[in-house]
PDB file of N, CA and C in Angstrom:
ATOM      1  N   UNK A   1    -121.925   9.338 -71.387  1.00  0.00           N
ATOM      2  CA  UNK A   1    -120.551   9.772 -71.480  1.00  0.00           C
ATOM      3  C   UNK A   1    -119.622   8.852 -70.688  1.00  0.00           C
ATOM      4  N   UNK A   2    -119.991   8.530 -69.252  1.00  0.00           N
ATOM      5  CA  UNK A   2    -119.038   7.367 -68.547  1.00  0.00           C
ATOM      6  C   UNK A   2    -118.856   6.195 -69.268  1.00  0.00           C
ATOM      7  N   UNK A   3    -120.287   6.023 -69.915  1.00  0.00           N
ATOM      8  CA  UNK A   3    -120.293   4.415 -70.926  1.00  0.00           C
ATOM      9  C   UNK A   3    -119.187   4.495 -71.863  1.00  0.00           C
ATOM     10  N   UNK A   4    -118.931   5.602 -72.561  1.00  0.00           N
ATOM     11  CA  UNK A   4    -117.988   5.499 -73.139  1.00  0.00           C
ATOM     12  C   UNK A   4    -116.653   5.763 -72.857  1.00  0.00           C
ATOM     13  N   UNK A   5    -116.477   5.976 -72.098  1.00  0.00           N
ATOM     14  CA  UNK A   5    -115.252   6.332 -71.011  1.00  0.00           C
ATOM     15  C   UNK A   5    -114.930   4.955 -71.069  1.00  0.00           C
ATOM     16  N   UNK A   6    -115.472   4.482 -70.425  1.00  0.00           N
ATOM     17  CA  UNK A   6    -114.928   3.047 -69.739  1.00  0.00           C
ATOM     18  C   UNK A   6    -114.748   2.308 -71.146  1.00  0.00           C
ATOM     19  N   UNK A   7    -115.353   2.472 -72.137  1.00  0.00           N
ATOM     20  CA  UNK A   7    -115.248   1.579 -73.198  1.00  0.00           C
ATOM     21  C   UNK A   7    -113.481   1.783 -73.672  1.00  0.00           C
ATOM     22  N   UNK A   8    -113.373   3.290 -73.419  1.00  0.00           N
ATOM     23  CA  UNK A   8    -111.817   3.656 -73.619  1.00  0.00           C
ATOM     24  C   UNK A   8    -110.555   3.130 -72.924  1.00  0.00           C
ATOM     25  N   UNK A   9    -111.373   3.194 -71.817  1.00  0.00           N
ATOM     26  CA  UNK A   9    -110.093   2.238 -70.856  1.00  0.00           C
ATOM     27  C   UNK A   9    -110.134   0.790 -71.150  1.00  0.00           C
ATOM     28  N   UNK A  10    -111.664   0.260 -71.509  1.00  0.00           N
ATOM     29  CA  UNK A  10    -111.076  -1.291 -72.126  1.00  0.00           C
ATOM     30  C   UNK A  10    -110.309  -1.317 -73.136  1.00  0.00           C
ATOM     31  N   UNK A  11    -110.253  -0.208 -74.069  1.00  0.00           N
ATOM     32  CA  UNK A  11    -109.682  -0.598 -75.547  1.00  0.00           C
ATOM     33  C   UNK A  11    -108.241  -0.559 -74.891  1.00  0.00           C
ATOM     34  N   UNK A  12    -107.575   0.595 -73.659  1.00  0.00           N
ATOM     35  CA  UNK A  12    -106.254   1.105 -73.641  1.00  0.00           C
ATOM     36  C   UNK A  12    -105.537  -0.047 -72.725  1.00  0.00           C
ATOM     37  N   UNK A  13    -107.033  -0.965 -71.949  1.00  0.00           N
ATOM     38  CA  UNK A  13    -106.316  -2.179 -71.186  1.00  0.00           C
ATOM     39  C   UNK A  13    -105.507  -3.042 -72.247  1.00  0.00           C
ATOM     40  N   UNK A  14    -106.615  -2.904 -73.485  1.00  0.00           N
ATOM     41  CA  UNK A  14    -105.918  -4.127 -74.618  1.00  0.00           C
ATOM     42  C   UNK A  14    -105.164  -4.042 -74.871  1.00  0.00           C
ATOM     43  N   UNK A  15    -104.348  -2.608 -75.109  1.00  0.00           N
ATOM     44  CA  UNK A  15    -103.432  -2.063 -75.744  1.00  0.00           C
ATOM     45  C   UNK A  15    -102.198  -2.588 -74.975  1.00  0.00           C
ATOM     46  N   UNK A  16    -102.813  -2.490 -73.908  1.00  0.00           N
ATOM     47  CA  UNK A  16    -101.271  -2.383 -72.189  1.00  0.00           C
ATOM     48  C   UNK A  16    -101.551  -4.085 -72.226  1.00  0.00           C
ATOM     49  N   UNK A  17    -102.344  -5.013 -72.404  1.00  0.00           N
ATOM     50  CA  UNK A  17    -101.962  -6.076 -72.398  1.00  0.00           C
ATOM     51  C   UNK A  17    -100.760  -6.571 -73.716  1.00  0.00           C
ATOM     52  N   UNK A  18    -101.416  -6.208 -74.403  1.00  0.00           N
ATOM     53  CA  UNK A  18    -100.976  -6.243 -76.019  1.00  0.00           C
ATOM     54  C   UNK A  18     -99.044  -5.861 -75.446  1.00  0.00           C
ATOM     55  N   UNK A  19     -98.803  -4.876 -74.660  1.00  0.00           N
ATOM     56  CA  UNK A  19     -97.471  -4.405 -74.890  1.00  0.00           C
ATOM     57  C   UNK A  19     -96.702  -5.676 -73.824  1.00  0.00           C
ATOM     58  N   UNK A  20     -97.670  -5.786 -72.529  1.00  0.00           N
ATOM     59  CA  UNK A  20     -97.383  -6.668 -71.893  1.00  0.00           C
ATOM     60  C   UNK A  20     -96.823  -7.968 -71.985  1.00  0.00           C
ATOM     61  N   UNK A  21     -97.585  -8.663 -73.216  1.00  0.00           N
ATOM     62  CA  UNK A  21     -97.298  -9.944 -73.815  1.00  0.00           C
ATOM     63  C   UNK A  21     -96.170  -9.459 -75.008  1.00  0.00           C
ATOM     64  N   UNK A  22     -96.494  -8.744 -75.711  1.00  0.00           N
ATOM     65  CA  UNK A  22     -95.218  -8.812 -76.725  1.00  0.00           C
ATOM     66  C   UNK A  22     -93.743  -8.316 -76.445  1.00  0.00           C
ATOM     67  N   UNK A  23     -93.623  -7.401 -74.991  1.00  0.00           N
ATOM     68  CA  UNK A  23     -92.719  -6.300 -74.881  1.00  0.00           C
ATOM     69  C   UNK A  23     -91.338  -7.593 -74.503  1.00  0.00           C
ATOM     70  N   UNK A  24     -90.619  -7.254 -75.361  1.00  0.00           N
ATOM     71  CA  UNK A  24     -88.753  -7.992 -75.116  1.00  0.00           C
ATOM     72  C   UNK A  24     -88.472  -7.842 -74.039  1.00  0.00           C
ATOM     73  N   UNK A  25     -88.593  -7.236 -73.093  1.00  0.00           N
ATOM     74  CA  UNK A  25     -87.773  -6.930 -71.464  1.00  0.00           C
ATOM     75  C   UNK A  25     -88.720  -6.895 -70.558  1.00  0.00           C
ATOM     76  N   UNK A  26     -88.290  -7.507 -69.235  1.00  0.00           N
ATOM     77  CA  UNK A  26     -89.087  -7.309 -68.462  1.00  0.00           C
ATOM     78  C   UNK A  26     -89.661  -5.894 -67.841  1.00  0.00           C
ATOM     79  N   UNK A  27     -88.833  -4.877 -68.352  1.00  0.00           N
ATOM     80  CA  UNK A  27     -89.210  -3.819 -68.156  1.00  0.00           C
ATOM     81  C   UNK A  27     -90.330  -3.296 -68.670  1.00  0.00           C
ATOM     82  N   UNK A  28     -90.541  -3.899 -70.018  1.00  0.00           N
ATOM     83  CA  UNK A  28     -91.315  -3.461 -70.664  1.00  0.00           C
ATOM     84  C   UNK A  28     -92.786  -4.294 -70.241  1.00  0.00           C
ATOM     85  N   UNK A  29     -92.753  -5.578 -69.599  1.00  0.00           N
ATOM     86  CA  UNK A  29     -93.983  -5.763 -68.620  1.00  0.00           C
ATOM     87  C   UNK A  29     -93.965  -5.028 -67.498  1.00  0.00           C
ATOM     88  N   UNK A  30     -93.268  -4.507 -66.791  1.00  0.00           N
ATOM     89  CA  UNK A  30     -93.166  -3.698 -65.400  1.00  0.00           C
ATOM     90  C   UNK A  30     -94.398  -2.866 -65.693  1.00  0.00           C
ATOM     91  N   UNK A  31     -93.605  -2.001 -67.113  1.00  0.00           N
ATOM     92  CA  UNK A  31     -94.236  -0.883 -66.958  1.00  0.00           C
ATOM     93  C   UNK A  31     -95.857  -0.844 -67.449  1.00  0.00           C
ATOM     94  N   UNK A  32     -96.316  -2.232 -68.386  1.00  0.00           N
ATOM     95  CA  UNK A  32     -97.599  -2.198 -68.925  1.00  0.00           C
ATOM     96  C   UNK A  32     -98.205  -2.935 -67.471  1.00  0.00           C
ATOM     97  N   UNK A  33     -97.691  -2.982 -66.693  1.00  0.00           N
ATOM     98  CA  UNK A  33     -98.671  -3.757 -65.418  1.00  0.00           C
ATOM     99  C   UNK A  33     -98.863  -2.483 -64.879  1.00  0.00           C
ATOM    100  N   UNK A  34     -97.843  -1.703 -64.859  1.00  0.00           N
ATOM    101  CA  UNK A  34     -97.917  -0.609 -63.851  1.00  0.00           C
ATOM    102  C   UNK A  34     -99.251   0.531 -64.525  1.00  0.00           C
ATOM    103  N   UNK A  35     -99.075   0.220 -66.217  1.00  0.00           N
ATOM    104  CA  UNK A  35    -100.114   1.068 -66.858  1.00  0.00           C
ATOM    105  C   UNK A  35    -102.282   0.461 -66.274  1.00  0.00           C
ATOM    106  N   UNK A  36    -102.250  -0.879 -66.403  1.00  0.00           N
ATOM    107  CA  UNK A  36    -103.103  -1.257 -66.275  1.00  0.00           C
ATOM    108  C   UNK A  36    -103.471  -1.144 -65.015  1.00  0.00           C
ATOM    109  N   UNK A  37    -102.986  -0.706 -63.888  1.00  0.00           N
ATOM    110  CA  UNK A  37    -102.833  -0.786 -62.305  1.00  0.00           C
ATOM    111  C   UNK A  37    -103.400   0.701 -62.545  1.00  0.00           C
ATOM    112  N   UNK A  38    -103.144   1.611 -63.441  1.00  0.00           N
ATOM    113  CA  UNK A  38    -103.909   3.043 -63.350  1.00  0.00           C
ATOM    114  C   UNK A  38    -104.613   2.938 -64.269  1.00  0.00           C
ATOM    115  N   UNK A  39    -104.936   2.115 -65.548  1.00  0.00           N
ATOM    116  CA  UNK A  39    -106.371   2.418 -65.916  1.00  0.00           C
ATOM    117  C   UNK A  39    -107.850   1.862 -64.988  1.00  0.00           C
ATOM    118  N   UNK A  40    -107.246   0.309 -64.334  1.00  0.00           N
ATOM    119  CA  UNK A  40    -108.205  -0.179 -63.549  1.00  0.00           C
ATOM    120  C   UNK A  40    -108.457   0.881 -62.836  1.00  0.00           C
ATOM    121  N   UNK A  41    -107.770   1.546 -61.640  1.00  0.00           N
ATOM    122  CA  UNK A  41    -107.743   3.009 -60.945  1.00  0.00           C
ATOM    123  C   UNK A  41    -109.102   3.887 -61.618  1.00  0.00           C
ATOM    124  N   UNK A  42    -108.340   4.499 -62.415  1.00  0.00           N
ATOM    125  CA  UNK A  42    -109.334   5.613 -63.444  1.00  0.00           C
ATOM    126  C   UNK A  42    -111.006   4.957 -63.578  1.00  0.00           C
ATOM    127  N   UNK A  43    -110.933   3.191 -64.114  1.00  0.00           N
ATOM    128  CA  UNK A  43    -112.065   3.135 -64.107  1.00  0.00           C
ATOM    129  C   UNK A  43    -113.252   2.781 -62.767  1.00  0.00           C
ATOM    130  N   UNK A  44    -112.358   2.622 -61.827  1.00  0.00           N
ATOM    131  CA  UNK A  44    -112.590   2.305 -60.231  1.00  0.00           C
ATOM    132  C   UNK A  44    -113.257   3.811 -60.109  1.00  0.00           C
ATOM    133  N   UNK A  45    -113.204   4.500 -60.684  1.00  0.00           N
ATOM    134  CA  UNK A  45    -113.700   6.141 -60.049  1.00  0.00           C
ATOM    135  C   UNK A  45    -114.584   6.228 -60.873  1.00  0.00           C
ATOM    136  N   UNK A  46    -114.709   6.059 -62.177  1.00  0.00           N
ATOM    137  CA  UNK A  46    -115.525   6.571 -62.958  1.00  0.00           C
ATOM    138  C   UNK A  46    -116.740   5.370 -63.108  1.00  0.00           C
ATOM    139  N   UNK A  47    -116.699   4.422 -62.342  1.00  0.00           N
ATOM    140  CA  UNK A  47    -117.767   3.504 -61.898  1.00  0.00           C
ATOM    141  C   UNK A  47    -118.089   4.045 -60.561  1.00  0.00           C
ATOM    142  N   UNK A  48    -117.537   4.504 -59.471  1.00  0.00           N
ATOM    143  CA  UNK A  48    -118.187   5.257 -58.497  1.00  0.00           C
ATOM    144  C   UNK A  48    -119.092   6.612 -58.949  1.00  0.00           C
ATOM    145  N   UNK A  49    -118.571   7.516 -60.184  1.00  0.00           N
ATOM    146  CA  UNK A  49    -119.286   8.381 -60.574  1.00  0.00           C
ATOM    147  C   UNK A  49    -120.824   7.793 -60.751  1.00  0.00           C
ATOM    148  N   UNK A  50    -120.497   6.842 -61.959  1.00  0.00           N
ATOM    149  CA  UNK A  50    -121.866   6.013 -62.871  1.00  0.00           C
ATOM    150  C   UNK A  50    -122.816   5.610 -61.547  1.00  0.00           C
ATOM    151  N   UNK A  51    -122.375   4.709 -60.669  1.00  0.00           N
ATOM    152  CA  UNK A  51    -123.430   3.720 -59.867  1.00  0.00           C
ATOM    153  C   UNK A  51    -123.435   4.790 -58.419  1.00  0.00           C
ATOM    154  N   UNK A  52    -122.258   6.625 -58.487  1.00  0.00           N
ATOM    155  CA  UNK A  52    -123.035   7.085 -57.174  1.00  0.00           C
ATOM    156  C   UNK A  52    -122.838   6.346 -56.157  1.00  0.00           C
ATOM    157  N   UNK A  53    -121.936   5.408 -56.066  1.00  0.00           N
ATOM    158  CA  UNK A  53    -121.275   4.776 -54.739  1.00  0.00           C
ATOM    159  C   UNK A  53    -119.801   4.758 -54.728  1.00  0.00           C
ATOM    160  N   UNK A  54    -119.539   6.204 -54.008  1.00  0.00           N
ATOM    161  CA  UNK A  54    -117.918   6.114 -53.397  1.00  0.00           C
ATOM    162  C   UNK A  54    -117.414   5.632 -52.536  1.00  0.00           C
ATOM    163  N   UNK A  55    -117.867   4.689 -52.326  1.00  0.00           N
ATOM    164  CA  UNK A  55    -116.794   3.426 -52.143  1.00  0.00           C
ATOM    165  C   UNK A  55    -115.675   2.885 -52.781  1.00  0.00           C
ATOM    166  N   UNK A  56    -116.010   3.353 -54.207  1.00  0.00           N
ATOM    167  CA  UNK A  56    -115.133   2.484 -55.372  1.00  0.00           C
ATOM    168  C   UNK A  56    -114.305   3.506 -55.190  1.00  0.00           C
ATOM    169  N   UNK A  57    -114.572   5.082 -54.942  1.00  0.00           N
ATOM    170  CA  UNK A  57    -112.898   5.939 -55.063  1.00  0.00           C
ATOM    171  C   UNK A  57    -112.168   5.271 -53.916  1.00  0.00           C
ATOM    172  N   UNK A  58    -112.800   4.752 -52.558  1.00  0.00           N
ATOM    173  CA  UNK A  58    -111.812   4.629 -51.761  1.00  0.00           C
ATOM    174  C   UNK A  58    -111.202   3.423 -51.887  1.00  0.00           C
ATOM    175  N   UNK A  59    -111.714   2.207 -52.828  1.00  0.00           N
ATOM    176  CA  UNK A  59    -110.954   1.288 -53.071  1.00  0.00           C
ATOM    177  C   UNK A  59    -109.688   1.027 -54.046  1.00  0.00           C
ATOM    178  N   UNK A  60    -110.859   2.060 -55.190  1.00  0.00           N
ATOM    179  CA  UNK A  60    -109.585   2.662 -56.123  1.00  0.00           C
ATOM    180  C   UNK A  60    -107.716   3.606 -55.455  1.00  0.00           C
ATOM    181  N   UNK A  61    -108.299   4.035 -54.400  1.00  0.00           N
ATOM    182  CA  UNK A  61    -106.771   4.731 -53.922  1.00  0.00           C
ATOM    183  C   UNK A  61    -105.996   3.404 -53.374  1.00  0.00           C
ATOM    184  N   UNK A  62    -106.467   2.964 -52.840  1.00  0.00           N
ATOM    185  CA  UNK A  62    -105.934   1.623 -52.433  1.00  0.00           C
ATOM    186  C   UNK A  62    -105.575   0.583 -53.164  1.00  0.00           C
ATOM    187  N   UNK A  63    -106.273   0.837 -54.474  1.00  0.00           N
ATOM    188  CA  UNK A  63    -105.543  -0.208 -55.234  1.00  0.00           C
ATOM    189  C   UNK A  63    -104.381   0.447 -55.924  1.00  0.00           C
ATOM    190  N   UNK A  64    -104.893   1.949 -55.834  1.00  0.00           N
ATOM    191  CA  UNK A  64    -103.517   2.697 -56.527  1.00  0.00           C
ATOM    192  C   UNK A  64    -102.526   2.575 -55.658  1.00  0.00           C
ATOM    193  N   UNK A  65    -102.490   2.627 -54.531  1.00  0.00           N
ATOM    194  CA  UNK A  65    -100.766   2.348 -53.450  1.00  0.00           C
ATOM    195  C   UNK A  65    -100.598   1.100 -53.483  1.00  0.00           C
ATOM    196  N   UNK A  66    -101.086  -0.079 -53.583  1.00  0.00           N
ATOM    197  CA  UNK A  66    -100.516  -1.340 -53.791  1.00  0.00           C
ATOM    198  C   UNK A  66     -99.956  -1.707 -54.858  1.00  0.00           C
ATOM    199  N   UNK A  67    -100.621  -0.769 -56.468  1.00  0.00           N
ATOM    200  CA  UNK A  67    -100.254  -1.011 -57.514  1.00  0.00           C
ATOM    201  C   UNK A  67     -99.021  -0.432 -57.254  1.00  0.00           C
ATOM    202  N   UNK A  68     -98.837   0.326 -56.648  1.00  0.00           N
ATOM    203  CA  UNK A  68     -97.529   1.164 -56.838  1.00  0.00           C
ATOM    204  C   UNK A  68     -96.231   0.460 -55.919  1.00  0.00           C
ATOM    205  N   UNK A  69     -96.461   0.036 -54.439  1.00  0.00           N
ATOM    206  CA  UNK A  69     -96.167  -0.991 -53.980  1.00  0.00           C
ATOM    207  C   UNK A  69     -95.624  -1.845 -54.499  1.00  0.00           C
ATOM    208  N   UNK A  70     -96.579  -2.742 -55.563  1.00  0.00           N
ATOM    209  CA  UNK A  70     -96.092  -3.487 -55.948  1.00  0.00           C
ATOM    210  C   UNK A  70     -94.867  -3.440 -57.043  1.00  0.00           C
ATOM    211  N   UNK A  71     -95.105  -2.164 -57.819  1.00  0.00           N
ATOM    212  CA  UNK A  71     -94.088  -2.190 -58.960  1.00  0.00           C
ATOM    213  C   UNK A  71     -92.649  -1.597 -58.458  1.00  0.00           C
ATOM    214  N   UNK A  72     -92.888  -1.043 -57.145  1.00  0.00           N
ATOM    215  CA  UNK A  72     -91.720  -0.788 -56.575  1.00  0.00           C
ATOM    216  C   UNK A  72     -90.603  -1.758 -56.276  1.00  0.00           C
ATOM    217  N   UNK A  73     -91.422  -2.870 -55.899  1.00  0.00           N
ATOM    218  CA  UNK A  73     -90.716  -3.982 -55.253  1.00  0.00           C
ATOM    219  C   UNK A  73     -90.522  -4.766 -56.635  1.00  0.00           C
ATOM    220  N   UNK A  74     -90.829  -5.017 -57.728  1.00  0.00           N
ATOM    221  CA  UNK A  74     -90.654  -5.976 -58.667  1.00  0.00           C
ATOM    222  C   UNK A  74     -89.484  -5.102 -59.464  1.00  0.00           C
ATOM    223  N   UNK A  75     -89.308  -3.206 -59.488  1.00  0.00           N
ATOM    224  CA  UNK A  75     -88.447  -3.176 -60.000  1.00  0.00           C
ATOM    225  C   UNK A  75     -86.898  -2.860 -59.057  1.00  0.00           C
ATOM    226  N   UNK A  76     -87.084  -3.317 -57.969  1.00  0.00           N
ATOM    227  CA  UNK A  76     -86.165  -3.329 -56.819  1.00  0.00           C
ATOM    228  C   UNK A  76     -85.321  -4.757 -57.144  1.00  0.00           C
ATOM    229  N   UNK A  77     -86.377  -5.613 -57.461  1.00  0.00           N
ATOM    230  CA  UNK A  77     -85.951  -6.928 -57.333  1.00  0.00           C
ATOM    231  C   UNK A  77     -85.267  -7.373 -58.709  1.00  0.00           C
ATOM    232  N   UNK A  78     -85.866  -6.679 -59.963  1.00  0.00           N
ATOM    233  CA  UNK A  78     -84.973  -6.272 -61.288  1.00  0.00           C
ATOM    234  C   UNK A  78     -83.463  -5.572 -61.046  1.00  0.00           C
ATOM    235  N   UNK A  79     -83.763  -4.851 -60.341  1.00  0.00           N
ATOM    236  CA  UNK A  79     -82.044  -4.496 -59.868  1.00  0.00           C
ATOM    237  C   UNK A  79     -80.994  -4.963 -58.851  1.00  0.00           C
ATOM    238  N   UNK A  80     -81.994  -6.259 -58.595  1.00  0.00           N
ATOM    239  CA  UNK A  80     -80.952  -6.745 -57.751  1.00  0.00           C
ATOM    240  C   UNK A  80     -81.078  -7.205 -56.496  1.00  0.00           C
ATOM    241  N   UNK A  81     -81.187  -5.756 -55.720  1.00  0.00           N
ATOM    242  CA  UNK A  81     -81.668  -5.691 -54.170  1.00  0.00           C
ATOM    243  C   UNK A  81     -82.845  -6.136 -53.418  1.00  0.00           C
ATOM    244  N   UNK A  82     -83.013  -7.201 -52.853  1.00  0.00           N
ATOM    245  CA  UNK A  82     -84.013  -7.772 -52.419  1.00  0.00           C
ATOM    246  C   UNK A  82     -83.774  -8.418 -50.787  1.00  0.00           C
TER     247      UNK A  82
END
């Protein structure tokens, strides 16, 4: 069941790359980086489930506040204020 899990989040990475590269505005990369920043997340946990080493949740939260971090500041810097 995880095997295929994860197979889902590769197809939905493609998808969020796919919007990434084609999307007209930079907004519209903001937000497919910001998407792929929570599927990596999702699959950061559900590889700690599979391999039984939570480690990966605690790296996964951490990559979730930097992802978030980061899109804060890139759409700060879209508006201007930097």
């Amino acid at each position: 069941m995880i095997i295929f899990l994860l197979s889902v989040l590769g197809l939905a990475i493609i998808f969020a790359l796919i919007r990434g590269f084609k999307g007209p505005t930079a907004s519209d990369r903001i937000v497919a980086l910001d998407n792929i920043t929570t599927i990596v997340t999702a699959g950061l946990v559900l590889l700690g489930l599979y391999f039984e080493r939570y480690i990966y949740v605690d790296v996964s939260l951490i990559y979730a506040v930097l992802g978030f971090v980061g899109v804060l500041t890139l759409a700060r810097y879209m508006e201007g204020g930097l």
